[in-house]
Protein backbone atom coordinates (compact mmCIF):
# COMPACT_ATOMS: atom_id res chain seq x y z
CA UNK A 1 27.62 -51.92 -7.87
CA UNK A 2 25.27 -54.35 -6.35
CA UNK A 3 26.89 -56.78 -3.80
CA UNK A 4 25.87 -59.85 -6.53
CA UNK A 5 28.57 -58.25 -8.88
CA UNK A 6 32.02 -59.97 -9.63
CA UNK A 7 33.69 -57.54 -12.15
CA UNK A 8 34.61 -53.63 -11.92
CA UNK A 9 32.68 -51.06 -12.99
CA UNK A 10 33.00 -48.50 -15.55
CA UNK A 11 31.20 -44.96 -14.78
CA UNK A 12 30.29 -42.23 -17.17
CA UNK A 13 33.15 -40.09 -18.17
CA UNK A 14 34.00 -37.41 -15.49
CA UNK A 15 33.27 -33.74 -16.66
CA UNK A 16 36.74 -32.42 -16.01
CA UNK A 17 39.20 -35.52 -16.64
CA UNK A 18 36.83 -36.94 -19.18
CA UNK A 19 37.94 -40.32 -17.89
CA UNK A 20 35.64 -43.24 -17.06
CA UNK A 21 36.12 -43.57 -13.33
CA UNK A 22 36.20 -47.26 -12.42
CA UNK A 23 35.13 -48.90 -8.94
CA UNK A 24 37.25 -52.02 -8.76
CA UNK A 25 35.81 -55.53 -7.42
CA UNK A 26 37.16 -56.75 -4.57
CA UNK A 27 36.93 -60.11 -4.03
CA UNK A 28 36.12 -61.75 -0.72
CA UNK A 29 38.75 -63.65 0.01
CA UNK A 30 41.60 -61.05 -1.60
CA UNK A 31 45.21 -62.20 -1.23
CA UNK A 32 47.79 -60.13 -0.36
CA UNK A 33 49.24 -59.87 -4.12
CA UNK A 34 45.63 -59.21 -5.23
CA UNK A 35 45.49 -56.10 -2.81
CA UNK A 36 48.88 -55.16 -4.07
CA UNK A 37 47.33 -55.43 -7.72
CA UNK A 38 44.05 -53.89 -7.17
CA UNK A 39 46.09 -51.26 -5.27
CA UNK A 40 48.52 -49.98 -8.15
CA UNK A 41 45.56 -50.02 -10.34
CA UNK A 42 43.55 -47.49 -8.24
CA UNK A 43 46.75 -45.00 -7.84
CA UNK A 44 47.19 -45.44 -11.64
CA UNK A 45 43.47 -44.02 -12.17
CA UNK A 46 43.82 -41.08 -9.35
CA UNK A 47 47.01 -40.08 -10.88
CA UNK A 48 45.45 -40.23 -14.49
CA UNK A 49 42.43 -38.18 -13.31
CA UNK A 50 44.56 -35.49 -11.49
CA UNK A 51 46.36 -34.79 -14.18
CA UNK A 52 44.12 -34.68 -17.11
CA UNK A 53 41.69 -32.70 -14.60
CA UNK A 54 44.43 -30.14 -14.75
CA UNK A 55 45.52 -30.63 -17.76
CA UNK A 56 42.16 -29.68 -19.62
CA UNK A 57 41.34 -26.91 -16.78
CA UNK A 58 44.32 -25.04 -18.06
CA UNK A 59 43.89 -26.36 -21.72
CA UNK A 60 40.37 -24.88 -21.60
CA UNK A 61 41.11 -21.63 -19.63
CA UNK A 62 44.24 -20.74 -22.42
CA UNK A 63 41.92 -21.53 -25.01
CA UNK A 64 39.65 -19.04 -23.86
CA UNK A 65 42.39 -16.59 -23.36
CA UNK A 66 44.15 -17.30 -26.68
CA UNK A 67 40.74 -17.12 -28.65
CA UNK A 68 39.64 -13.50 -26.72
CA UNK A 69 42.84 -11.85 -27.50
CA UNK A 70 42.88 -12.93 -30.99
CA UNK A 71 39.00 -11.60 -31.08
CA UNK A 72 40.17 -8.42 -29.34
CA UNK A 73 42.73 -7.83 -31.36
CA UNK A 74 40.98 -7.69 -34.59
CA UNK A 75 37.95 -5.24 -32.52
CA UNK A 76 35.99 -8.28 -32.74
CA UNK A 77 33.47 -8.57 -29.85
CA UNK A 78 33.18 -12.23 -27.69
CA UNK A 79 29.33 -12.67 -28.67
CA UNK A 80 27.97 -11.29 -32.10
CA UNK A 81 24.63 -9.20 -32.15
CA UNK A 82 22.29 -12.61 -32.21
CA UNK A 83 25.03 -13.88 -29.09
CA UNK A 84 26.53 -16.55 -30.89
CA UNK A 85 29.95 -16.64 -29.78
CA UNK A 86 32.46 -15.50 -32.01
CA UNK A 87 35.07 -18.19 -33.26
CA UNK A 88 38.42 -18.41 -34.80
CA UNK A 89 39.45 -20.37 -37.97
CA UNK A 90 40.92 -23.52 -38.31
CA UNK A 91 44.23 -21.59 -39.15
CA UNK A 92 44.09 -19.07 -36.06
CA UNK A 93 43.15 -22.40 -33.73
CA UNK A 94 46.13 -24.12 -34.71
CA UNK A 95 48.86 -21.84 -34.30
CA UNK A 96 47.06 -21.87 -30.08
CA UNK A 97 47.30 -25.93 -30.11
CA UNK A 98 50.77 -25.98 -31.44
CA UNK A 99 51.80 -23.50 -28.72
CA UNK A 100 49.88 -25.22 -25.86
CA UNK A 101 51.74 -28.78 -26.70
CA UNK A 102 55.09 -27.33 -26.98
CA UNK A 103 54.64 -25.64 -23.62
CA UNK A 104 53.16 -28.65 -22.13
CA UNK A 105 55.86 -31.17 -23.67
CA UNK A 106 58.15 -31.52 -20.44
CA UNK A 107 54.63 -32.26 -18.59
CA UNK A 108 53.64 -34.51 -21.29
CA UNK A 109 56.58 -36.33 -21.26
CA UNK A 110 56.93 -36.46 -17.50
CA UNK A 111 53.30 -38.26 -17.61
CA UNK A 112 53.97 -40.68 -20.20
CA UNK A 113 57.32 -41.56 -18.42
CA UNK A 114 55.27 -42.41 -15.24
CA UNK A 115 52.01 -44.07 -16.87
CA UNK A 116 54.45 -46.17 -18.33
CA UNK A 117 56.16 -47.16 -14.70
CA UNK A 118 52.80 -47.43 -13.16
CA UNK A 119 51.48 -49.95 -16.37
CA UNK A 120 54.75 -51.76 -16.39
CA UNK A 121 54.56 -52.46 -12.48
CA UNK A 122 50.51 -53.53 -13.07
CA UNK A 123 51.30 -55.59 -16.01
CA UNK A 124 54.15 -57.35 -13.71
CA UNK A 125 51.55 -57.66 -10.96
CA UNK A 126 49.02 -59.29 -13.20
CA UNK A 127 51.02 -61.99 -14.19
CA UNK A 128 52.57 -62.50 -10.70
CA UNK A 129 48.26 -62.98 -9.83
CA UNK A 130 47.87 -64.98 -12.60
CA UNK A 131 50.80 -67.63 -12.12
CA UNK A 132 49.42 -68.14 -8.80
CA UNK A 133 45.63 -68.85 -9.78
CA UNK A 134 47.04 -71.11 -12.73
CA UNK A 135 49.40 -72.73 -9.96
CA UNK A 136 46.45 -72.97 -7.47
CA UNK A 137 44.10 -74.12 -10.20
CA UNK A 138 46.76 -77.31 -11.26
CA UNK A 139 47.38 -78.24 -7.51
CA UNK A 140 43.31 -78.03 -6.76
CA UNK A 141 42.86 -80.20 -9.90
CA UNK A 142 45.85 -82.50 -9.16
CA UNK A 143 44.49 -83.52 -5.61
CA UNK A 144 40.46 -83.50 -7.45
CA UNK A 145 42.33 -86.31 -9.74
CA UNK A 146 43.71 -88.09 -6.47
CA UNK A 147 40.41 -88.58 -4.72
């Protein structure tokens, strides 16, 4: 981001999280609660991209692996004679997604236990920032109204 810029920025969706990657501001003057905010937030997103990274690497590679066996067993070859690839129904692709989720679901749940701790302790961290600005911004505007 140009050194002008106030506000984070949002990249283009990474090709194995598929997550917008986001460079946070960091303001000049940062106070220690700030850091501490800024901080959790950038954990929160390297934890979220390691583990949708792996998640879709092995969602993808099972896939694959589901979708040749399934070829292979009915004597189906990967690529037909014009080398489209060959696909599975709807049907066949569900029965793969139902068993990838329920072999995931400890994982899942494991994640959405700690995206939950991490959003709780940002959301708790956002208001402790904010009650100091508003606090700072009533005590600057008291002693403006003194003068």
């Amino acid at each position: 981001p140009p050194a002008h810029s106030h506000s984070d920025w949002i990249g283009p969706p990474d090709k194995h999280s598929n997550l917008r990657p986001i460079i946070f501001y960091v303001p000049p003057e940062e106070s220690a609660l700030e850091w501490r905010l800024r901080e959790a937030r950038q954990e929160a997103q390297a934890s979220n991209q390691r583990f949708w990274a792996l998640h879709n690497r092995a969602f993808r590679q099972e896939k694959e692996e589901f979708i040749y066996s399934r070829l292979k067993a009915k004597g189906v070859e990967m690529r037909d004679e014009s080398g489209q690839k060959a696909t599975l129904n709807a049907e066949e692709m569900a029965d793969f997604y139902k068993d990838f989720l329920s072999k995931n679901l400890k994982k899942h749940l494991q994640y959405n236990r700690d995206w939950y701790k991490r959003n709780f302790r940002i959301t708790f961290l956002m208001g402790q920032v904010a009650l100091v600005r508003a606090l700072r911004w009533l005590r600057q505007r008291k002693k403006n109204i003194e003068q």
